[in-house]
Protein backbone atom coordinates (compact mmCIF):
# COMPACT_ATOMS: atom_id res chain seq x y z
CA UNK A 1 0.00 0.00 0.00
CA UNK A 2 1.07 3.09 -1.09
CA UNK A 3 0.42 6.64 1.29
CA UNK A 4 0.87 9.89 0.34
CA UNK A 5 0.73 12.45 2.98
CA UNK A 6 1.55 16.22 3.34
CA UNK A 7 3.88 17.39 5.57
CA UNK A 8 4.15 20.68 4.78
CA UNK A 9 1.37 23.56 6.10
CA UNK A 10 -0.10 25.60 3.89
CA UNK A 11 0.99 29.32 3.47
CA UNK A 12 -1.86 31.08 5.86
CA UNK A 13 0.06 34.22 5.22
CA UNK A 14 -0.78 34.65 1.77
CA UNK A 15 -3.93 31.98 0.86
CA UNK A 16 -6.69 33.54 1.50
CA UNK A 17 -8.63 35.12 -1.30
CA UNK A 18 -11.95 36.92 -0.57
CA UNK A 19 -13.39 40.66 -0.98
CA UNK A 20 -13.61 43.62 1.35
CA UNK A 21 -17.38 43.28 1.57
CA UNK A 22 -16.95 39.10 2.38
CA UNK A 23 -14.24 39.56 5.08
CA UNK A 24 -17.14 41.74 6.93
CA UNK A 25 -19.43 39.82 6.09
CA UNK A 26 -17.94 37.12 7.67
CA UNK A 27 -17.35 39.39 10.95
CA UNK A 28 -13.57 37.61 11.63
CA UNK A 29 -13.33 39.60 14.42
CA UNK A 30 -16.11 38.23 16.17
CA UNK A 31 -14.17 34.72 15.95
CA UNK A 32 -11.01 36.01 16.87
CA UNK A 33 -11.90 37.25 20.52
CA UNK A 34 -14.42 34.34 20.72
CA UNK A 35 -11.53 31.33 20.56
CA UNK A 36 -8.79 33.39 21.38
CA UNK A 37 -6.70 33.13 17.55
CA UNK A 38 -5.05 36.37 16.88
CA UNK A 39 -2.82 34.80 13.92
CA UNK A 40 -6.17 35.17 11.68
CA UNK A 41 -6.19 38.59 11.19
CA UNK A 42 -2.65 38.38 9.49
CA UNK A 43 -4.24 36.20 6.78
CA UNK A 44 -6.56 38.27 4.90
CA UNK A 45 -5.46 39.00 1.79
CA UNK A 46 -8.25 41.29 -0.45
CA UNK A 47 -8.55 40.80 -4.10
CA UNK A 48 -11.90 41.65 -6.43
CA UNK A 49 -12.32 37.62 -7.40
CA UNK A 50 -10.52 34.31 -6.55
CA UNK A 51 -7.70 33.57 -8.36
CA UNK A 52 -7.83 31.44 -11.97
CA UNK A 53 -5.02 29.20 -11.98
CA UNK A 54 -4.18 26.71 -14.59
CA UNK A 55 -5.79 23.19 -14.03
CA UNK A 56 -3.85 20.32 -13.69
CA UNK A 57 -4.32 18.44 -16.83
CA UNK A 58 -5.98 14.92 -16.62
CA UNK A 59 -4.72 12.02 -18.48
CA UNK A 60 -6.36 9.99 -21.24
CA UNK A 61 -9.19 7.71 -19.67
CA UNK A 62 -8.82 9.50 -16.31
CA UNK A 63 -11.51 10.38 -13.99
CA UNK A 64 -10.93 13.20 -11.53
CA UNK A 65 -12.70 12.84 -7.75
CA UNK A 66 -12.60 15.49 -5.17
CA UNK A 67 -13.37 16.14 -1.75
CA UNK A 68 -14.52 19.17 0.58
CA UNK A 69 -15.98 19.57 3.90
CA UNK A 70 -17.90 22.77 3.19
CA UNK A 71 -18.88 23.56 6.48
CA UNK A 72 -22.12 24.38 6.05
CA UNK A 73 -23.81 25.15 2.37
CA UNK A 74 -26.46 28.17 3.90
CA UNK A 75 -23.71 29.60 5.64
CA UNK A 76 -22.14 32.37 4.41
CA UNK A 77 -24.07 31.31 1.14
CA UNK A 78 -22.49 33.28 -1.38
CA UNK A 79 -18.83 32.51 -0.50
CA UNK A 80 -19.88 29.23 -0.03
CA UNK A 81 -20.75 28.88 -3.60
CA UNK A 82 -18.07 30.46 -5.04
CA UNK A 83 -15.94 28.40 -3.92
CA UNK A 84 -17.42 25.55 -5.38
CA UNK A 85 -17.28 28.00 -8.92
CA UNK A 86 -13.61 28.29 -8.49
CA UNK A 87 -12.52 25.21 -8.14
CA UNK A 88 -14.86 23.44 -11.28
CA UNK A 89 -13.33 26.70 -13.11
CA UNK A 90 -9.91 25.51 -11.75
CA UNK A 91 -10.24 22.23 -11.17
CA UNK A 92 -12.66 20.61 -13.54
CA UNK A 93 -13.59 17.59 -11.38
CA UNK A 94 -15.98 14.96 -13.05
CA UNK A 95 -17.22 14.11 -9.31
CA UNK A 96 -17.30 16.76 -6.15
CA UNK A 97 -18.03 15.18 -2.70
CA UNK A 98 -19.46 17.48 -0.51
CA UNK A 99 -19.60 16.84 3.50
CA UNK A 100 -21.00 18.73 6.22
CA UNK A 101 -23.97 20.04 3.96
CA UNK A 102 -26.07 21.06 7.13
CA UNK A 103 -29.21 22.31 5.42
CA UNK A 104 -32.21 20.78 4.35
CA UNK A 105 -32.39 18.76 0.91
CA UNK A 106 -34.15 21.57 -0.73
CA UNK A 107 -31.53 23.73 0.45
CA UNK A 108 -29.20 21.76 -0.93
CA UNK A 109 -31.17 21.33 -4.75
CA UNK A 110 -31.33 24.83 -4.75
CA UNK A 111 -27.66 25.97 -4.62
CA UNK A 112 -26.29 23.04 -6.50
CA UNK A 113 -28.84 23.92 -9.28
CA UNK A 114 -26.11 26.48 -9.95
CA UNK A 115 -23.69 23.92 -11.08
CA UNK A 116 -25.78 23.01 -14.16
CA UNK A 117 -22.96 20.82 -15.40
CA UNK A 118 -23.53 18.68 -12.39
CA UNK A 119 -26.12 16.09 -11.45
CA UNK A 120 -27.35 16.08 -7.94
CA UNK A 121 -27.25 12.51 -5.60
CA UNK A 122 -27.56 13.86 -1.99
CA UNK A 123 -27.81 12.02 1.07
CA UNK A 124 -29.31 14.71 3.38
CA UNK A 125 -29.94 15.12 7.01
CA UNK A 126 -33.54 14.36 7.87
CA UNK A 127 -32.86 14.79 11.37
CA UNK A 128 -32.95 19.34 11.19
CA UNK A 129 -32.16 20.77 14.68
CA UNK A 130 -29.25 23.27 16.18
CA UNK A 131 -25.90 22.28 16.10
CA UNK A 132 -26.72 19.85 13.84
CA UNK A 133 -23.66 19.18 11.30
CA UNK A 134 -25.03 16.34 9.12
CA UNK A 135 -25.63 15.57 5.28
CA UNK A 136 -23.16 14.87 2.50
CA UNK A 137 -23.87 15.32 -1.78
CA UNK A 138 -22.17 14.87 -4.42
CA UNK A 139 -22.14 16.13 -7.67
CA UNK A 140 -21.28 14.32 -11.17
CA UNK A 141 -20.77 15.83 -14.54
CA UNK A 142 -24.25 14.92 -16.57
CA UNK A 143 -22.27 13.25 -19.34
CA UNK A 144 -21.29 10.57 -17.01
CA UNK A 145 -23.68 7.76 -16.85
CA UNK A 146 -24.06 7.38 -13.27
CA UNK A 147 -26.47 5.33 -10.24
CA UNK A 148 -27.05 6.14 -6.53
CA UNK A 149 -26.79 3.27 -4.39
CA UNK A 150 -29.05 3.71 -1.19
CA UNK A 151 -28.36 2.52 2.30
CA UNK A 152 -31.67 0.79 3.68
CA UNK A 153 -30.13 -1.02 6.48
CA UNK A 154 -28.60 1.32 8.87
CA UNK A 155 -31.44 3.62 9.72
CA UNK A 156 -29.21 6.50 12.27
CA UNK A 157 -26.70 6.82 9.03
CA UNK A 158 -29.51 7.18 5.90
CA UNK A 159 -31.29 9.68 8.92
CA UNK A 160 -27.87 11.32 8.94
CA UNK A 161 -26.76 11.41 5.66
CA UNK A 162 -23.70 10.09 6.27
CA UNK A 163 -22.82 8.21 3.50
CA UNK A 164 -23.55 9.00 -0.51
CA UNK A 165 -22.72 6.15 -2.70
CA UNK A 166 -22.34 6.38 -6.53
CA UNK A 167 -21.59 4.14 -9.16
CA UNK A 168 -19.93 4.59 -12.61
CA UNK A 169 -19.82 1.45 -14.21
CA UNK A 170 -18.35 -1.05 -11.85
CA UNK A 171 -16.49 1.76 -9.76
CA UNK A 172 -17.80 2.81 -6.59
CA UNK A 173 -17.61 6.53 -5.14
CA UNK A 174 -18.41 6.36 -1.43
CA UNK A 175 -18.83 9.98 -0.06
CA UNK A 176 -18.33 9.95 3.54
CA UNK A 177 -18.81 12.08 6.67
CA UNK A 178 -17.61 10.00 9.60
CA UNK A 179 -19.11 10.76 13.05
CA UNK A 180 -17.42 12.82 15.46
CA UNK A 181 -16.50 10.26 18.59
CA UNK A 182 -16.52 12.78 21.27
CA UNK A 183 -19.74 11.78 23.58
CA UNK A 184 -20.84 9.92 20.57
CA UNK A 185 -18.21 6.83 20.95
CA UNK A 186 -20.69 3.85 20.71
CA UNK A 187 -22.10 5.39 17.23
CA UNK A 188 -18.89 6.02 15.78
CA UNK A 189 -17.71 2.62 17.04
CA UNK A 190 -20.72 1.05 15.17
CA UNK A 191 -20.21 3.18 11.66
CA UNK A 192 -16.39 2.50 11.67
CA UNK A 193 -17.56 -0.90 11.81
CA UNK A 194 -19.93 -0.65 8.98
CA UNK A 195 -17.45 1.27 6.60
CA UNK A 196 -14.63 -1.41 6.96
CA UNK A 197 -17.33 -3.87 6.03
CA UNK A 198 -19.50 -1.78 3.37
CA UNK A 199 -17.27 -1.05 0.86
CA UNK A 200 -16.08 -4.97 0.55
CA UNK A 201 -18.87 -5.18 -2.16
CA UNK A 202 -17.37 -3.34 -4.64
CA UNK A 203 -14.19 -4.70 -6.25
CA UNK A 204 -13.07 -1.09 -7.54
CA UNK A 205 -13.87 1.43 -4.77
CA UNK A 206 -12.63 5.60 -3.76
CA UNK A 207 -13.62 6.34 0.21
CA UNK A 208 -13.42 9.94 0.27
CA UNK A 209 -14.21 12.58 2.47
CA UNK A 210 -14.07 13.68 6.09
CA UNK A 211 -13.23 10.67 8.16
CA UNK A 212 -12.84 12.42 11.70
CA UNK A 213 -9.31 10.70 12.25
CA UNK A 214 -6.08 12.37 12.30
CA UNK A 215 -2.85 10.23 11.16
CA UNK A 216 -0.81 9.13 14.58
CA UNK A 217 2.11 11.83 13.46
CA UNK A 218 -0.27 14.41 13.99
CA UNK A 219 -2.08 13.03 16.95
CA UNK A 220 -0.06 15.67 19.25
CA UNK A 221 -1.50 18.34 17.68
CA UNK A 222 -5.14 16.86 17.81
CA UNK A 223 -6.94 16.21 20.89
CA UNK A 224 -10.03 14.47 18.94
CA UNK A 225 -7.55 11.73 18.28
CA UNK A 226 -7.58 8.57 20.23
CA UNK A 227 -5.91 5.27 19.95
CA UNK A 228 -9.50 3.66 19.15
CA UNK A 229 -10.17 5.65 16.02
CA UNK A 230 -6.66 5.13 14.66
CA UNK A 231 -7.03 1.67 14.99
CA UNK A 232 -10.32 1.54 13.27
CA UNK A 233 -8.84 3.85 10.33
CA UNK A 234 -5.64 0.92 10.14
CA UNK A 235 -8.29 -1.30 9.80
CA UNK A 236 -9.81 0.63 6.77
CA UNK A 237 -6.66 1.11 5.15
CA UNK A 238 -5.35 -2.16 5.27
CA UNK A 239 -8.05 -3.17 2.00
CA UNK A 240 -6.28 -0.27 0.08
CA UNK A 241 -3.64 0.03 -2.31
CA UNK A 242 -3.44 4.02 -2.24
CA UNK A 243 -3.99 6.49 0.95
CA UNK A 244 -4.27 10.34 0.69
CA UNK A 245 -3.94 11.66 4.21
CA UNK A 246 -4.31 15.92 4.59
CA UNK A 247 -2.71 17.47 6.82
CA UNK A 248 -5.29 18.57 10.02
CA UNK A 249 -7.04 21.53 9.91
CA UNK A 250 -5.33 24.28 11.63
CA UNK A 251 -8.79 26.72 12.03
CA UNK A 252 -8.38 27.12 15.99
CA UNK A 253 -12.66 27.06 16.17
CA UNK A 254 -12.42 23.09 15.26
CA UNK A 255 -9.63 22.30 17.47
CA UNK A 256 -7.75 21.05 14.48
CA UNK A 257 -9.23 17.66 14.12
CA UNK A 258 -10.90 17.11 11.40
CA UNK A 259 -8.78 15.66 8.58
CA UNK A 260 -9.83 14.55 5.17
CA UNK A 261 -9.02 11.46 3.02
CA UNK A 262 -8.90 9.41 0.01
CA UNK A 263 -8.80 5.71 -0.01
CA UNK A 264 -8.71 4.03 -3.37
CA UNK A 265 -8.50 -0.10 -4.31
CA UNK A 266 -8.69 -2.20 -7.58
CA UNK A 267 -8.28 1.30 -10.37
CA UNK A 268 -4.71 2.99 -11.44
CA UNK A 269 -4.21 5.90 -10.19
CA UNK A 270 -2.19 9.11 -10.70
CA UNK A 271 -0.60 11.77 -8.06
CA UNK A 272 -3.38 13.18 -5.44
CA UNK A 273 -3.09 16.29 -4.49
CA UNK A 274 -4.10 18.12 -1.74
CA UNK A 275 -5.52 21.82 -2.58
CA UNK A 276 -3.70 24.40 -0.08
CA UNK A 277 -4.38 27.29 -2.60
CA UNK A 278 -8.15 27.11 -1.39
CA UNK A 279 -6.93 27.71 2.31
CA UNK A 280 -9.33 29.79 4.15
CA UNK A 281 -11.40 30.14 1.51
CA UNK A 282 -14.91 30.01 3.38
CA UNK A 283 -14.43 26.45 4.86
CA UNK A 284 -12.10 25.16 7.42
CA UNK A 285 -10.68 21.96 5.77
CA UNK A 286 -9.03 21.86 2.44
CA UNK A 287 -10.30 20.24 -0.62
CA UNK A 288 -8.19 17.13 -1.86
CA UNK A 289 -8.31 15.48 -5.04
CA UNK A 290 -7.39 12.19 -7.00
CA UNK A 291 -7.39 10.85 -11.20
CA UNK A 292 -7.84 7.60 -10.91
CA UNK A 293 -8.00 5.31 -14.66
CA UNK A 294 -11.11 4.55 -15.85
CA UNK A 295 -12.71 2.92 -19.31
CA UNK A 296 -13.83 5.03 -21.60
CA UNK A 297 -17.00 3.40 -22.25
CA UNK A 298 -17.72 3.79 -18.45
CA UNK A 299 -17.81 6.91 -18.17
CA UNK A 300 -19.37 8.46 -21.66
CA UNK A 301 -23.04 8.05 -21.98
């Protein structure tokens, strides 16, 4: 098995990239003196628009997955979304997986409707009250011929939306937003248990998103980390040729815990990458992407 993990932090000094009118918008101030993180003020940066970079090209036959906690799609709506504009502009992924949706499935319709290149399988929260931080979507270019496949058996996940499960051809994309085990330990016990089982079905299978475990060289910095939920990510792994690990989140509102992956078995593969340009860029985690090979007649209608 192959990992690839970053090291290196990003550059908060110089990665932000939002407008005069979003910065108060978002009222940083507010969050500074709230949790005590002076070091955010130093990294707004101002510019009219986000940057256009150049993408990274794909190879022949390649399909391109990402990943991105968003952190809420009704909050801070607008930057929210343009975002997501900047990196299919940037990026041009064939699949987004979106965790951490926290709005309502009509909610969620309604923005991604704005993504007209995209189709829309979402695996909402159905259980709506405060503090809730539930629901994960993704989104696949229309031109790809592609099938949801439901969970029926695990009632607290589907209610959840913790898992979103797509299939191209014979290749499963399983979207997932792994429960947080702080005063939740017996649930998260029971869907670590259920992930290292589910995705045993599928013969060619990505795991991608926010799996609430940090990788044991960062558990220092990460006080969500325990012993138990490295063990149960080992597990994971160990039915995996090729591991993308990010480096934690550094936001100080999140305690720096949450930490995103990308778990591939049974496809080729080219170099992951994790996203640092989109630092701060109206979430707190940092999108991370993968090619992996595909036929040709699998993915063309």
């Amino acid at each position: 098995m192959c990992t690839f993990q970053t090291d290196q932090k990003p550059d908060i000094q110089n990665a932000t990239t939002i407008t005069q009118q979003e910065f108060e918008e978002l009222n940083y101030s507010e969050i500074i003196n709230r949790n005590s993180f002076p070091e955010l003020q130093k990294t707004i940066e101002f510019v009219n628009k986000p940057p256009l970079m150049r993408p990274v090209l794909k190879k022949l036959n390649h399909l391109r997955a990402l990943s991105l906690n968003i952190h809420g799609l009704t909050e801070r709506e607008e930057i929210k979304t343009r975002l997501i504009q900047s990196i299919i502009i940037n990026e041009e992924p064939d699949v987004i997986c979106i965790q951490e949706t926290k709005c309502s499935a009509e909610d969620v319709i309604r923005i991604t409707q704005q993504f007209n290149e995209y189709e829309l399988f979402n695996s909402h929260a159905k259980l709506i009250r405060k503090n809730y931080f539930h629901g994960t979507a993704t989104l696949v270019k229309k031109k790809i011929n592609t099938q949801q496949q439901l969970i029926t058996d695990q009632p607290r996940i589907t209610a959840e939306g913790r898992i979103t499960t797509i299939l191209i051809s014979n290749l499963a994309i399983i979207n997932v937003y792994s429960p947080y085990s702080l005063n939740n330990y017996e649930f998260r016990a029971q869907f670590d248990s259920y992930l290292q089982n589910y995705h045993k079905q599928f013969k060619k299978a990505i795991i991608l998103g926010d799996l609430n475990v940090t990788p044991i060289n960062y558990k220092e910095h990460c006080a969500s980390c325990t012993d138990f939920e490295i063990n149960n990510f080992n597990t994971l792994k160990t039915d995996f040729e090729a591991v993308l690990e990010n480096s934690p989140t550094v936001f100080g509102w999140n305690n720096c815990s949450q930490v995103d992956h990308i778990l591939v078995k049974g496809v080729g593969w080219a170099e992951p990458r994790v996203l640092n340009e989109y630092f701060r860029t109206g979430s707190d985690h940092i999108p991370v992407v993968i090619d992996v090979k595909v036929e040709e007649e699998d993915v063309e209608e």
